[in-house]
PDB file of N, CA and C in Angstrom:
ATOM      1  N   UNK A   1      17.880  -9.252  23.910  1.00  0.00           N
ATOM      2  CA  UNK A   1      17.773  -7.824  24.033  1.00  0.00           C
ATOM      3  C   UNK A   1      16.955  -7.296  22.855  1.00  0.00           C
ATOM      4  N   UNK A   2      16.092  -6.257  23.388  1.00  0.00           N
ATOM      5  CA  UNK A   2      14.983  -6.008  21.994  1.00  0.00           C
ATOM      6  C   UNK A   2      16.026  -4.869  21.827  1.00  0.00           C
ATOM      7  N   UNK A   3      15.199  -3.836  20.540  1.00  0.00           N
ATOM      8  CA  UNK A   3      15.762  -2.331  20.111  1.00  0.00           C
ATOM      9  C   UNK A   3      14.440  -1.338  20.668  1.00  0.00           C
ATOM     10  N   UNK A   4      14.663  -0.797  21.305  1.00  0.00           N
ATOM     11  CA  UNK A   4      13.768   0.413  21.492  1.00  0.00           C
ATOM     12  C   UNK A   4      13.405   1.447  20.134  1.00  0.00           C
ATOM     13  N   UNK A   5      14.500   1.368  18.899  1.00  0.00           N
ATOM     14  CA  UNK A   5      13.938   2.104  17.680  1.00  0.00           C
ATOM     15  C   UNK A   5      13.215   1.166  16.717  1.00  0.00           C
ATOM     16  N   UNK A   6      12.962   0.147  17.076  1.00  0.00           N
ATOM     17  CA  UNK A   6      12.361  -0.952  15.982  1.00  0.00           C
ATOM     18  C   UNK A   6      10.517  -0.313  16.521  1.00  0.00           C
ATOM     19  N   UNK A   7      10.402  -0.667  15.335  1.00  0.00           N
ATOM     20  CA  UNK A   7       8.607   0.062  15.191  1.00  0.00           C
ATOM     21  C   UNK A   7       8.051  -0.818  13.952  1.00  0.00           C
ATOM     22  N   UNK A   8       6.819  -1.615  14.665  1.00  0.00           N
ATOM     23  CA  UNK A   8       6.048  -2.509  14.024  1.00  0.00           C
ATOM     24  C   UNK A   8       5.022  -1.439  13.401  1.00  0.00           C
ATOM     25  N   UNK A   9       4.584  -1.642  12.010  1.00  0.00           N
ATOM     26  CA  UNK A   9       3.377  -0.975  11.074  1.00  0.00           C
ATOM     27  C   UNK A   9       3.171  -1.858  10.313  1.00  0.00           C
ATOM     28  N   UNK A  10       1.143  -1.683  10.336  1.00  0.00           N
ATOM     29  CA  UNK A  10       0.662  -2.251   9.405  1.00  0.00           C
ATOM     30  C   UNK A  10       0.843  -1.496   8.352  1.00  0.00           C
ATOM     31  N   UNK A  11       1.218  -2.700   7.208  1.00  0.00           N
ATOM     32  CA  UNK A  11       1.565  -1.833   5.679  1.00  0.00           C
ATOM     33  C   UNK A  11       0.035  -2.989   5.255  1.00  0.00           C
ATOM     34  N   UNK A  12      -0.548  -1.862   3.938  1.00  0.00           N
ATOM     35  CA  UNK A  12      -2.011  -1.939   3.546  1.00  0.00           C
ATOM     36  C   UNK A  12      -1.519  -1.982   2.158  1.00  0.00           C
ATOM     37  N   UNK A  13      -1.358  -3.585   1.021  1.00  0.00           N
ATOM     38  CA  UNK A  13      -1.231  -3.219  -0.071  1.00  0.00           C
ATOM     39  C   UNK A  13      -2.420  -2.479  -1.208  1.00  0.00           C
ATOM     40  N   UNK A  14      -2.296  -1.727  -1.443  1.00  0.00           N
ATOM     41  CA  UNK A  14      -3.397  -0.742  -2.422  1.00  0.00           C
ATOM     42  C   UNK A  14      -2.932  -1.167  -4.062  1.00  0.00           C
ATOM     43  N   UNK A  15      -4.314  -1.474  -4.404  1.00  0.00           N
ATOM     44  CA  UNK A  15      -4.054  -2.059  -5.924  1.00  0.00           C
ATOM     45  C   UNK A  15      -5.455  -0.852  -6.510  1.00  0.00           C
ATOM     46  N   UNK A  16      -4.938  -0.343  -7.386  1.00  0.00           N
ATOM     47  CA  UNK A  16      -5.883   0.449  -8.390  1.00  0.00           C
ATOM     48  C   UNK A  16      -6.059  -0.344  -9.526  1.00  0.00           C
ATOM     49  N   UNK A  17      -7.812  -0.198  -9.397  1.00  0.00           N
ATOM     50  CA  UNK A  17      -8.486  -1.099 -10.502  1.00  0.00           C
ATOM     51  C   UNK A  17      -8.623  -0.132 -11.742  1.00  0.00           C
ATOM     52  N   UNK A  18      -8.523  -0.370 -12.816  1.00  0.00           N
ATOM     53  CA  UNK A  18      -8.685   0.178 -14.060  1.00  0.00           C
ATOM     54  C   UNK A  18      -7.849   1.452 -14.445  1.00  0.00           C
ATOM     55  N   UNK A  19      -6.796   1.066 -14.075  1.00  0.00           N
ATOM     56  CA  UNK A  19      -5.930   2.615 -14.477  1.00  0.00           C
ATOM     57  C   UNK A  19      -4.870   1.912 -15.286  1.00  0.00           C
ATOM     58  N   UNK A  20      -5.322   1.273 -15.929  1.00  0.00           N
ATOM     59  CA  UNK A  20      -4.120   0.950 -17.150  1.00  0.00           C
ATOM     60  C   UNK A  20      -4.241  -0.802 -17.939  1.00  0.00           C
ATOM     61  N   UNK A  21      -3.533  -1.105 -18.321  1.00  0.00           N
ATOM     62  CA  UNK A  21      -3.537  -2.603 -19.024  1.00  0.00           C
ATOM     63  C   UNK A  21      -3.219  -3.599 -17.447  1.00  0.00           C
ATOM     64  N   UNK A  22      -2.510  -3.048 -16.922  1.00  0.00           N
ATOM     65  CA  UNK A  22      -1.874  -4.077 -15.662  1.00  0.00           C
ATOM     66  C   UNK A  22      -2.241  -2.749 -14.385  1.00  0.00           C
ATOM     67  N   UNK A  23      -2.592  -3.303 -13.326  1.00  0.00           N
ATOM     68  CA  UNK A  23      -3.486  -2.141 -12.260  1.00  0.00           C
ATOM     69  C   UNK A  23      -1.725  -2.159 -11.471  1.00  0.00           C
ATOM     70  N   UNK A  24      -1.741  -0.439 -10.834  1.00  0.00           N
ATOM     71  CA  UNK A  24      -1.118  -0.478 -10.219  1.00  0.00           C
ATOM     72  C   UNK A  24      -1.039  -0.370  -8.561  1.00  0.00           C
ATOM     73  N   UNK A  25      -0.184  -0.953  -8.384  1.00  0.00           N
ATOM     74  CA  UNK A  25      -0.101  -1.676  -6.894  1.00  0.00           C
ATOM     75  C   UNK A  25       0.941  -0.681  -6.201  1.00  0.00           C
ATOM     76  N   UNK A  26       0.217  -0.355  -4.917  1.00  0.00           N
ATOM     77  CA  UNK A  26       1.283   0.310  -3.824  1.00  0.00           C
ATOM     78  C   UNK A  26       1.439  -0.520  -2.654  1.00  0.00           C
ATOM     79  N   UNK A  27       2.395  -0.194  -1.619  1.00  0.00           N
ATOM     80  CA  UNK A  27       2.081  -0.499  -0.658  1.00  0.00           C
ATOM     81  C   UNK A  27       2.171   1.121   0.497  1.00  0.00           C
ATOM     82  N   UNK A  28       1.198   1.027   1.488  1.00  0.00           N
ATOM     83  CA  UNK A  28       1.265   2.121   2.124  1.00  0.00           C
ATOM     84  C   UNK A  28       0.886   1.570   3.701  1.00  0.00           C
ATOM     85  N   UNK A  29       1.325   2.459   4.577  1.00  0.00           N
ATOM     86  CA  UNK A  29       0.844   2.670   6.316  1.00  0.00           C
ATOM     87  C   UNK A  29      -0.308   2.470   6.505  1.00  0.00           C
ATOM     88  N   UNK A  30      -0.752   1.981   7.612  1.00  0.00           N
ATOM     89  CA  UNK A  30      -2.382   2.158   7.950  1.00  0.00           C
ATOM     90  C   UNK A  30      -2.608   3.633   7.946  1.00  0.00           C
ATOM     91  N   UNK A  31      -1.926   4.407   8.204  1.00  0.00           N
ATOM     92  CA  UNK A  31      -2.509   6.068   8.523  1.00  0.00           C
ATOM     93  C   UNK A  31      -2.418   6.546   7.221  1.00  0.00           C
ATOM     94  N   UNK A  32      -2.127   5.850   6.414  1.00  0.00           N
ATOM     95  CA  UNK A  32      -2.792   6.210   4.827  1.00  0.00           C
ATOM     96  C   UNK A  32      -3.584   6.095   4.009  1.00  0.00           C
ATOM     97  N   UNK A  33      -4.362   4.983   4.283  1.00  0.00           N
ATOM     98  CA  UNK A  33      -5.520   4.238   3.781  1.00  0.00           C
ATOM     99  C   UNK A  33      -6.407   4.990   3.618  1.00  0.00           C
ATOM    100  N   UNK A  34      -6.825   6.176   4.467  1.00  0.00           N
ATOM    101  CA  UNK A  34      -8.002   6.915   4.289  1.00  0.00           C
ATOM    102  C   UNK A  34      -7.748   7.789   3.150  1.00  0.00           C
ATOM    103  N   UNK A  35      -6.880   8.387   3.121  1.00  0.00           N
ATOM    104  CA  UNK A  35      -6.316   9.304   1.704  1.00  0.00           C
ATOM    105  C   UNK A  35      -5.652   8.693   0.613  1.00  0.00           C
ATOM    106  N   UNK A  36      -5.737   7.593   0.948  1.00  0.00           N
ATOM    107  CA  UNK A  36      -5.374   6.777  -0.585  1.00  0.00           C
ATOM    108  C   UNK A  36      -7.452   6.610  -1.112  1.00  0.00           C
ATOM    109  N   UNK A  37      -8.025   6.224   0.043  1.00  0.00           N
ATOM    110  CA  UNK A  37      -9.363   6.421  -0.154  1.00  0.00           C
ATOM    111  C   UNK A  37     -10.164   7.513  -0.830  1.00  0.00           C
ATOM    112  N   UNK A  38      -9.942   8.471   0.073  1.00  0.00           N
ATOM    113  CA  UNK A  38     -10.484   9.524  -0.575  1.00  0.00           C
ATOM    114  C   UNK A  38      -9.892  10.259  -1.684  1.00  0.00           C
ATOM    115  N   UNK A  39      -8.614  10.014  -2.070  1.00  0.00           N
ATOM    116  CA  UNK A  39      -8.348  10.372  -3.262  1.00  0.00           C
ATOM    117  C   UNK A  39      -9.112   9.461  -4.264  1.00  0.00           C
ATOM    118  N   UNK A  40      -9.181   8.214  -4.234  1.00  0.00           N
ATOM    119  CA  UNK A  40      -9.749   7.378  -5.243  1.00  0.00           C
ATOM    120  C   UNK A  40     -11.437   7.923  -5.649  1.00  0.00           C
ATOM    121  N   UNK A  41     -12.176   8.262  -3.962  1.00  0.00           N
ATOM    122  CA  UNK A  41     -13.152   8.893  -4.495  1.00  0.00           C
ATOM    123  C   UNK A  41     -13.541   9.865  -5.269  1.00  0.00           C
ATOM    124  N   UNK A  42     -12.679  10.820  -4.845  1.00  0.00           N
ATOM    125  CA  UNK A  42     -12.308  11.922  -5.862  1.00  0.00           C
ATOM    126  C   UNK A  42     -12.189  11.940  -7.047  1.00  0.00           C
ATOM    127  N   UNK A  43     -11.656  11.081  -7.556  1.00  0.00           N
ATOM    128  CA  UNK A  43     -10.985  10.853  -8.822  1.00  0.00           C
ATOM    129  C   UNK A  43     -11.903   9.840  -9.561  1.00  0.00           C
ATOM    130  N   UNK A  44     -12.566   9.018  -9.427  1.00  0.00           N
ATOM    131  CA  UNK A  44     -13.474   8.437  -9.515  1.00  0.00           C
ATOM    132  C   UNK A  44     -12.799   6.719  -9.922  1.00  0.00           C
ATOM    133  N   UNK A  45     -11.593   6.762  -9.190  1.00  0.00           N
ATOM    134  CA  UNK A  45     -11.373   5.544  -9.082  1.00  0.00           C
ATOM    135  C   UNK A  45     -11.279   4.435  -8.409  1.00  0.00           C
ATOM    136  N   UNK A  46     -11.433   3.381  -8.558  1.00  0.00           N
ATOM    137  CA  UNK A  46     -12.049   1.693  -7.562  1.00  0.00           C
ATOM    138  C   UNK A  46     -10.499   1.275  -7.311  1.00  0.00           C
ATOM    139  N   UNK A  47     -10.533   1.297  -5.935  1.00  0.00           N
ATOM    140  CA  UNK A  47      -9.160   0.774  -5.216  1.00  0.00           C
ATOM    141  C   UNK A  47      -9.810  -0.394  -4.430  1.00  0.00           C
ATOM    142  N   UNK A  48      -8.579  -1.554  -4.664  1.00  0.00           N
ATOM    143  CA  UNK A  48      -8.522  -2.682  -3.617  1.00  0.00           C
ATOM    144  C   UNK A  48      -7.772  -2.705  -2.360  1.00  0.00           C
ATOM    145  N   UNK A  49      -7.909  -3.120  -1.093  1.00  0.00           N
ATOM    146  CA  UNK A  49      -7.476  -2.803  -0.199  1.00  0.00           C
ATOM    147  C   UNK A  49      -6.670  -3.572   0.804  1.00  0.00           C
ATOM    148  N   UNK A  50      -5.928  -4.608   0.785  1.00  0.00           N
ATOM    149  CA  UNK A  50      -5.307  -5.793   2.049  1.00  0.00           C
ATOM    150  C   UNK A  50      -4.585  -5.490   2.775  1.00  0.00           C
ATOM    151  N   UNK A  51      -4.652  -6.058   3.812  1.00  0.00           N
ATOM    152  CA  UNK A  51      -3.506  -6.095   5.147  1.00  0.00           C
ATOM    153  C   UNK A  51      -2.250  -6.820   3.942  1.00  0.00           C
ATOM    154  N   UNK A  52      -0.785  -6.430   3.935  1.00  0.00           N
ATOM    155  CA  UNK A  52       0.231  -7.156   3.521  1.00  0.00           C
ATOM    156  C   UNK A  52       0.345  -7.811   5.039  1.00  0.00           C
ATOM    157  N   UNK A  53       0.699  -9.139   4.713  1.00  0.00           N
ATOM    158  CA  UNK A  53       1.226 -10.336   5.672  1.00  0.00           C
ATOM    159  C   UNK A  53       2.532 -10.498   5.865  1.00  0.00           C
ATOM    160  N   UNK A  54       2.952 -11.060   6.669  1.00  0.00           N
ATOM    161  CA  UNK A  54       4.407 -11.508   6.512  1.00  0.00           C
ATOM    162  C   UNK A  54       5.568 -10.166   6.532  1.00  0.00           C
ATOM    163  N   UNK A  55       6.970 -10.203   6.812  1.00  0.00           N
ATOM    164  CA  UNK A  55       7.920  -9.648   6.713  1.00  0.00           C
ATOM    165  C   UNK A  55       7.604  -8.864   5.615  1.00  0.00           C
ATOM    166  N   UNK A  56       8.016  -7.146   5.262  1.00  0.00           N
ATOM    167  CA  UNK A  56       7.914  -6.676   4.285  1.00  0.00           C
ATOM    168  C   UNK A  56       8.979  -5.266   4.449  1.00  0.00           C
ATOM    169  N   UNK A  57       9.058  -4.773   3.193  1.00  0.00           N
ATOM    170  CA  UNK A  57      10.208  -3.518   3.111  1.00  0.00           C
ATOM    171  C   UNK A  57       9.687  -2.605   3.653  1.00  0.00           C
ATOM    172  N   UNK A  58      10.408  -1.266   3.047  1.00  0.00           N
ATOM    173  CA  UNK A  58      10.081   0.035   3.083  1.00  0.00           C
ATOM    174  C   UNK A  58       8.767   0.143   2.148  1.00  0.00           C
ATOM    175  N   UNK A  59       7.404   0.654   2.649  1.00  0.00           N
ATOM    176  CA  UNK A  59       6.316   1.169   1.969  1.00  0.00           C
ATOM    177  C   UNK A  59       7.047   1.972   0.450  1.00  0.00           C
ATOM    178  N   UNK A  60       6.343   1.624  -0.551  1.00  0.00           N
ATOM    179  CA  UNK A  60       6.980   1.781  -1.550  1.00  0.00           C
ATOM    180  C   UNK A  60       5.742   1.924  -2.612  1.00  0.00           C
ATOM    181  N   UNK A  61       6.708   1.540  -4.067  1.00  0.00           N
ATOM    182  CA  UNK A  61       5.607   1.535  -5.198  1.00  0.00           C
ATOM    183  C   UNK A  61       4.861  -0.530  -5.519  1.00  0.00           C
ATOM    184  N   UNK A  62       5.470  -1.037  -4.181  1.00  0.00           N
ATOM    185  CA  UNK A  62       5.117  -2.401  -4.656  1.00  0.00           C
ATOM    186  C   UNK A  62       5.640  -3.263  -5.616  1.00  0.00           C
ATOM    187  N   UNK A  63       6.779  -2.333  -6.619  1.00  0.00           N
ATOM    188  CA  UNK A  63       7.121  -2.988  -7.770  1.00  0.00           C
ATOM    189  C   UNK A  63       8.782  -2.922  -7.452  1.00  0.00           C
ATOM    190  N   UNK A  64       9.136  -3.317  -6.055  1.00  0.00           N
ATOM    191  CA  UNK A  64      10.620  -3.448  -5.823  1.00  0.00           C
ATOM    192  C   UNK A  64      11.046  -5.101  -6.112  1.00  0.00           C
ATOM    193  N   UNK A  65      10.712  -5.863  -6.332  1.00  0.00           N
ATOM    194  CA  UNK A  65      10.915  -7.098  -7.163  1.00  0.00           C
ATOM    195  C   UNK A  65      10.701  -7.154  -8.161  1.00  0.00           C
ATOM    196  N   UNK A  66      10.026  -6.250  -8.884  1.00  0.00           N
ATOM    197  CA  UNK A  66      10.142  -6.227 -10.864  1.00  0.00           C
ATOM    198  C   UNK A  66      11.582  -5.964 -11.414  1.00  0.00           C
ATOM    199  N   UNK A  67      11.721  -6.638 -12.236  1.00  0.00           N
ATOM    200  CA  UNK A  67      12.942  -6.282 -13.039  1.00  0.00           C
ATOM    201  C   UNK A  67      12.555  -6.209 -14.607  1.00  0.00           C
TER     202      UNK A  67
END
């Protein structure tokens, strides 16, 4: 038996290049990518962009396994 509320999304990990000693990493929705984009243009900062693979959480700050 499937769930009718289960909902598959691509999550897009976003890593910002040069904003600190260690770059910080998000993870976000595909329907975010463009405004994680164009904010970077804006701002005049260089973002990296991947499909996350595999099983993953709630879209977040990426740093839910740091301790």
């Amino acid at each position: 038996m499937t769930s009718k509320n289960r909902r598959t999304v691509q999550l897009y990990e976003i890593t910002y290049i040069g904003t600190g000693p260690e770059p910080e990493v998000r993870t976000v929705e595909a329907g975010e990518v463009a405004a994680v984009i164009a904010y970077a243009g804006e701002h005049g900062v260089q973002v990296l962009v991947r499909p996350c693979r595999g099983p993953v959480g709630e879209p977040g700050t990426g740093k839910e396994g740091a301790s």
